[in-house]
Protein backbone atom coordinates (compact mmCIF):
# COMPACT_ATOMS: atom_id res chain seq x y z
CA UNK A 1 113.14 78.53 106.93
CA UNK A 2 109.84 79.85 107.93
CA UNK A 3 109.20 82.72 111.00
CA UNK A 4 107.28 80.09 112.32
CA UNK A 5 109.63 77.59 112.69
CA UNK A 6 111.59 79.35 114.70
CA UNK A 7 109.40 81.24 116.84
CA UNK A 8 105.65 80.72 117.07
CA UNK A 9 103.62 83.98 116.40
CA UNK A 10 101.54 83.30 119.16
CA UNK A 11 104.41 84.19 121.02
CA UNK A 12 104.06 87.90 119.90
CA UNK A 13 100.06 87.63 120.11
CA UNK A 14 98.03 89.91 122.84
CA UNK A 15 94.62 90.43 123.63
CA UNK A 16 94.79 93.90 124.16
CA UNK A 17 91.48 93.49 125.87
CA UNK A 18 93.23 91.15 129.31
CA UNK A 19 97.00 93.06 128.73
CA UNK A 20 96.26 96.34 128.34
CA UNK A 21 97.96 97.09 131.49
CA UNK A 22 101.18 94.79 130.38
CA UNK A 23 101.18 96.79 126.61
CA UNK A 24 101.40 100.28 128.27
CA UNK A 25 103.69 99.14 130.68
CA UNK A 26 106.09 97.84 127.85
CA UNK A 27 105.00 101.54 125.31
CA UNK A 28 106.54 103.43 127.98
CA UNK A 29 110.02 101.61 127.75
CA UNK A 30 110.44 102.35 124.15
CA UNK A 31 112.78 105.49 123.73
CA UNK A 32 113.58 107.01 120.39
CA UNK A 33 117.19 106.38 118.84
CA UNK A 34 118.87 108.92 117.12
CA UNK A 35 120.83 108.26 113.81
CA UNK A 36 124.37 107.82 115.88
CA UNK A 37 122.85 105.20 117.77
CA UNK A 38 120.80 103.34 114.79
CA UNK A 39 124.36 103.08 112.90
CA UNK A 40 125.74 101.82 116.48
CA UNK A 41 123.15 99.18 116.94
CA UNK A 42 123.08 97.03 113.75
CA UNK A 43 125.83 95.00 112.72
CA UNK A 44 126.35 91.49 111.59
CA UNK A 45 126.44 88.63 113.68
CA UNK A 46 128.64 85.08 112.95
CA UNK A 47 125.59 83.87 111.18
CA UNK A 48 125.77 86.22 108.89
CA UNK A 49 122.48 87.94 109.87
CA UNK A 50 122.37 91.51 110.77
CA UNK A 51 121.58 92.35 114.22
CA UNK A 52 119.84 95.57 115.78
CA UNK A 53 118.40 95.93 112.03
CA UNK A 54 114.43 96.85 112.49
CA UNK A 55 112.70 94.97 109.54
CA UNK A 56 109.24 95.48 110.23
CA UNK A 57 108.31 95.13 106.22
CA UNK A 58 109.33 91.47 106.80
CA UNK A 59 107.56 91.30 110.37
CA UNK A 60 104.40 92.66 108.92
CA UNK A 61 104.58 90.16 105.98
CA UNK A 62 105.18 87.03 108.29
CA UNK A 63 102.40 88.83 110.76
CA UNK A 64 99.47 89.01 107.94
CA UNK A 65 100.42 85.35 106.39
CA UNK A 66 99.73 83.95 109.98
CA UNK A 67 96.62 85.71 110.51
CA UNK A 68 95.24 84.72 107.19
CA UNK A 69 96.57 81.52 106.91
CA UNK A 70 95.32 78.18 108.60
CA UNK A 71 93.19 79.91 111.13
CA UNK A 72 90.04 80.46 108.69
CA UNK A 73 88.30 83.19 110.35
CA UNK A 74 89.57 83.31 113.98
CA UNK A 75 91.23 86.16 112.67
CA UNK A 76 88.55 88.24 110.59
CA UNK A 77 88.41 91.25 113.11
CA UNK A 78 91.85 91.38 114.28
CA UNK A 79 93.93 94.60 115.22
CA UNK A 80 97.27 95.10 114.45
CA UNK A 81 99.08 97.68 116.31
CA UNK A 82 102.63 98.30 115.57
CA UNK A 83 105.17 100.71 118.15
CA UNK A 84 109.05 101.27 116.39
CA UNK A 85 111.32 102.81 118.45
CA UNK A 86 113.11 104.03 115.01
CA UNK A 87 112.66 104.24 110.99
CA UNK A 88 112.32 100.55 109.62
CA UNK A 89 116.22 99.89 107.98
CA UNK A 90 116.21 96.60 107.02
CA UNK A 91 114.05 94.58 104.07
CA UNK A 92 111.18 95.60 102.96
CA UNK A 93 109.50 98.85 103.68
CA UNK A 94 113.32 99.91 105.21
CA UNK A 95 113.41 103.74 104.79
CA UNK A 96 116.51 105.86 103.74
CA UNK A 97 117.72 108.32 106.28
CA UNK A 98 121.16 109.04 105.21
CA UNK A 99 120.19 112.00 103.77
CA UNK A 100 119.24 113.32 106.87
CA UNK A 101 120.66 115.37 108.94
CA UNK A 102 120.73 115.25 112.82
CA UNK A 103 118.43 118.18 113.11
CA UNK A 104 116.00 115.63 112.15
CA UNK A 105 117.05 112.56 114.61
CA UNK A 106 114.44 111.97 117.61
CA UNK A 107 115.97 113.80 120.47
CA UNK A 108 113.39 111.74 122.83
């Protein structure tokens, strides 16, 4: 099943230009997790999906396939700007922190 399908892009879509107000508002809600929390946060759901995972390797993917796609070039000089409140752990791009201590979790 395509991204798509089940949500349109659009809906994640912002001129930054009208809601740059509405972006900053939103930046400054994002706290840091530390590792305690991260291993907390993502389990797996009765679907079998995992939930709380942060797969931005597959978000990115789904993102530049959209913008590339259909739209010819409504899309040529587009921006993407992209805020994680923690280390992508899921799919592609997912980074290994195991081997980290806590001395090196975000204490934000």
């Amino acid at each position: 099943m395509e991204l798509e399908d089940v949500m349109p892009l659009f809906s994640f879509l912002a001129p930054v230009d009208t809601c740059k107000d509405c972006i900053a508002s939103a930046l400054e809600t994002l706290k840091p997790t530390t590792s305690w929390e991260q291993s907390i946060a993502v389990g797996q759901g009765a679907d079998g999906a995992l939930c709380g995972a942060r797969g931005f390797g597959v978000a990115i993917e789904a993102l530049l396939n959209f913008l590339g796609s259909e739209h010819g070039n409504t899309y040529a000089l587009a921006r993407v700007f992209a805020f994680l409140s923690g280390p992508p752990d899921y799919g592609l791009g997912q980074l290994d922190t195991t081997g980290y201590g806590e001395q090196y979790a975000s204490k934000g």
